[in-house]
N, C-alpha and C. Protein backbone atom coordinates (compact mmCIF):
# COMPACT_ATOMS: atom_id res chain seq x y z
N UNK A 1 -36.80 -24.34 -6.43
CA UNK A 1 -35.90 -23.88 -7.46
C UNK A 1 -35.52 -22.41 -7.23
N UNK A 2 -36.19 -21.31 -6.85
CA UNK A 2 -36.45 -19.95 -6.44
C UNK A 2 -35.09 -20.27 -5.52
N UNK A 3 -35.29 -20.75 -4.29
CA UNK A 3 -34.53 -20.64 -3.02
C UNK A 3 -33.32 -21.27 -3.41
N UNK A 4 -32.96 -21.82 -4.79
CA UNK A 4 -31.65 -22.86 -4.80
C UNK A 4 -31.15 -21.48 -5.39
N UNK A 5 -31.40 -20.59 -6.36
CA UNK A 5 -31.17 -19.19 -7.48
C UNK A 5 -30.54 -18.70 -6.20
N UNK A 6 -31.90 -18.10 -5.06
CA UNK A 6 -31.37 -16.86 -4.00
C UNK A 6 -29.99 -17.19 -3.19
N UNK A 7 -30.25 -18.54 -2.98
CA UNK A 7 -28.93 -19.03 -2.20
C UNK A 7 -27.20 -18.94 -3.46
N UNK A 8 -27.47 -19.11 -4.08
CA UNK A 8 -26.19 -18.69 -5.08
C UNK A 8 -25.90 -17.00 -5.52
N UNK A 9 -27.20 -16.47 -5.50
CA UNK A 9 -26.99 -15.43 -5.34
C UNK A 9 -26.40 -14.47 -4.49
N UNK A 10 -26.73 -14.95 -3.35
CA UNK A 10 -26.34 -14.15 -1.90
C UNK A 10 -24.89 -14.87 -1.97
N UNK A 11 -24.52 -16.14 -2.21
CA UNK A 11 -23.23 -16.12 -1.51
C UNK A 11 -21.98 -15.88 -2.73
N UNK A 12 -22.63 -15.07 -4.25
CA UNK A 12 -21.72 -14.04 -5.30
C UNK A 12 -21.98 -12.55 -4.72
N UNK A 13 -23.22 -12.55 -3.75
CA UNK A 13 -22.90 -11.07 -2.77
C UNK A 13 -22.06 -10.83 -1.69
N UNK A 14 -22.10 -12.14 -1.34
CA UNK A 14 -21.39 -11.91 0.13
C UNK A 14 -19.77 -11.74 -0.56
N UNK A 15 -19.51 -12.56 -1.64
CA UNK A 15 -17.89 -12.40 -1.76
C UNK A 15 -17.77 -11.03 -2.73
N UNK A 16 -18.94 -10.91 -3.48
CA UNK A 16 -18.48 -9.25 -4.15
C UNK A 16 -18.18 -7.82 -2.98
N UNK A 17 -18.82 -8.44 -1.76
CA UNK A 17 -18.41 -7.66 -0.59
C UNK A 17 -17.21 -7.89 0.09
N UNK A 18 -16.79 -8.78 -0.04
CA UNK A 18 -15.25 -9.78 0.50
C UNK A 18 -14.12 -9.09 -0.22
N UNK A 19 -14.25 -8.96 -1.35
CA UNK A 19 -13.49 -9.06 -2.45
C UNK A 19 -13.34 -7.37 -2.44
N UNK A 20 -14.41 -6.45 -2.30
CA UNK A 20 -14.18 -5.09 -2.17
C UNK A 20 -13.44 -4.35 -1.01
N UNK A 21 -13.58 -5.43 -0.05
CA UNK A 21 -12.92 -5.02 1.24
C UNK A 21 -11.78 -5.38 1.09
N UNK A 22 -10.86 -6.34 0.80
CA UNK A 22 -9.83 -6.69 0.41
C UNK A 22 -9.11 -5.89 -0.52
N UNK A 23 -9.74 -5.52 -1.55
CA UNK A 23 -9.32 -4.32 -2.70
C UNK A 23 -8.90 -3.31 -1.95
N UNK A 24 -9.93 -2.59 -1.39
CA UNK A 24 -9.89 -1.38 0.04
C UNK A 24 -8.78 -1.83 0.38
N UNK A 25 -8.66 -2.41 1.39
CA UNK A 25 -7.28 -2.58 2.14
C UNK A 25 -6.14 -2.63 1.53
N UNK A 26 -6.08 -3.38 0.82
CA UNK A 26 -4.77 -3.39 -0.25
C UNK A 26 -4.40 -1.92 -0.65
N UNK A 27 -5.53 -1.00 -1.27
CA UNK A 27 -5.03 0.12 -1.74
C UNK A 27 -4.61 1.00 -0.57
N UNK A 28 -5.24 0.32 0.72
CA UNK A 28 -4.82 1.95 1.93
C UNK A 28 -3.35 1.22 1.98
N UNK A 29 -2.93 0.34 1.95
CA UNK A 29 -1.45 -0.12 2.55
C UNK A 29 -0.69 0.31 0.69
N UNK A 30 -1.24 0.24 0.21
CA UNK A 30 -0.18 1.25 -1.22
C UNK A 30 0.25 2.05 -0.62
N UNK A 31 -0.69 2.58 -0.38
CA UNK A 31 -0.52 4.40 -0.62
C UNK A 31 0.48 4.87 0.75
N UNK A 32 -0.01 3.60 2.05
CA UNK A 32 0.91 4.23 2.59
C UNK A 32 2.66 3.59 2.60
N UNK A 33 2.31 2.43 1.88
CA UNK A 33 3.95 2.18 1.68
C UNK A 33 4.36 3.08 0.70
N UNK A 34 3.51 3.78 -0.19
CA UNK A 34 4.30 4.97 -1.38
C UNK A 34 4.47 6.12 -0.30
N UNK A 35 3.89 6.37 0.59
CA UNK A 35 4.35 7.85 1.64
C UNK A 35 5.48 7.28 2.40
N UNK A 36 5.41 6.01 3.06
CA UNK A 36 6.55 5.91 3.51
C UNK A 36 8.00 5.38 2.35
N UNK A 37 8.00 5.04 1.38
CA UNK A 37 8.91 5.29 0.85
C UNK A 37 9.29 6.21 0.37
N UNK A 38 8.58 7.25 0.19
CA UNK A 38 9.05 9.14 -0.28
C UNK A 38 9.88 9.29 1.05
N UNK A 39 9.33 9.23 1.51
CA UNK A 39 9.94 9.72 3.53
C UNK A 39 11.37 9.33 3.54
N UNK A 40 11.77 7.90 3.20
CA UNK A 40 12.83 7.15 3.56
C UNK A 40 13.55 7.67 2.37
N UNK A 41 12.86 7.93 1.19
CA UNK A 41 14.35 7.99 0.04
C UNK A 41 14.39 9.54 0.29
N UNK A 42 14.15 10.18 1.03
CA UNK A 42 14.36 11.90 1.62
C UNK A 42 15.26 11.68 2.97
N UNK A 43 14.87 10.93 3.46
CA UNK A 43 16.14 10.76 4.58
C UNK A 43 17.41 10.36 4.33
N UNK A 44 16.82 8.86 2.76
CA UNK A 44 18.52 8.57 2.53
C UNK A 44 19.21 9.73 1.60
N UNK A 45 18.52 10.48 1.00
CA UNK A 45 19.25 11.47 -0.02
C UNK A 45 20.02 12.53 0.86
N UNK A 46 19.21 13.31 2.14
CA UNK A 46 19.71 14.02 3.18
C UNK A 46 20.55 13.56 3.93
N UNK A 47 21.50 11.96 4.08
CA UNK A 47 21.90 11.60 4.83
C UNK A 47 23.40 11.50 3.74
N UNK A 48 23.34 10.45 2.63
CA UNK A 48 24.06 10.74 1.52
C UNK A 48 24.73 12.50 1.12
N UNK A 49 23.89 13.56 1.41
CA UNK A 49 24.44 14.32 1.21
C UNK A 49 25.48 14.83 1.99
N UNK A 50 24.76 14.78 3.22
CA UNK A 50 25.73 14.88 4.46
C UNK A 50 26.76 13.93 4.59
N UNK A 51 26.96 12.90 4.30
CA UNK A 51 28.35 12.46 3.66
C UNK A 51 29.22 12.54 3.11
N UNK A 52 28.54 12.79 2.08
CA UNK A 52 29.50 13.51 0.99
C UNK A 52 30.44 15.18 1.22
N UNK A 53 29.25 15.69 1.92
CA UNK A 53 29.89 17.30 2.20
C UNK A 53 31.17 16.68 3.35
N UNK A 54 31.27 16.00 4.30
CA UNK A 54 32.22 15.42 5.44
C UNK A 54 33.20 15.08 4.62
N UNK A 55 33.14 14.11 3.45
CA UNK A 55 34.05 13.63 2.87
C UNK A 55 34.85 14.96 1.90
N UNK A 56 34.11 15.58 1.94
CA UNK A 56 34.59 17.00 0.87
C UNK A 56 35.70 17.70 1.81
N UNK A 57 34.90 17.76 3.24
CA UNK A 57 35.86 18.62 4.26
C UNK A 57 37.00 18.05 4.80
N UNK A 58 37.27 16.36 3.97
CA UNK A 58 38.59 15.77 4.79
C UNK A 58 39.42 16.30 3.67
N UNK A 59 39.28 16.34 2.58
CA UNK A 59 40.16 16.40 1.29
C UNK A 59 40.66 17.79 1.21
């Protein structure tokens, strides 16, 4: 009865370890899709601007 407990036990450890690593990962790929989308909406705002000033200098 002991060894039927430990065996259910270990395998709500093994996935509370599964489950933290997965969390982990998920949050490093946030953070870096939130840096790379700062990056990109700074390129499109700098690129938009520079449009606009071209379009200023045809008129």
């Amino acid at each position: 009865m002991v060894l039927r407990f430990h065996s259910r036990a270990q395998v709500s450890v093994e996935l509370i370890i599964i489950f933290a690593a997965v969390v982990a990962v998920a949050l490093l790929l946030i953070t870096q899709l939130q840096k790379t989308t700062k990056e990109g909406s700074k390129v499109i705002d700098d690129k938009a601007k520079d449009i606009f000033d071209q379009i200023s200098e045809i008129d």
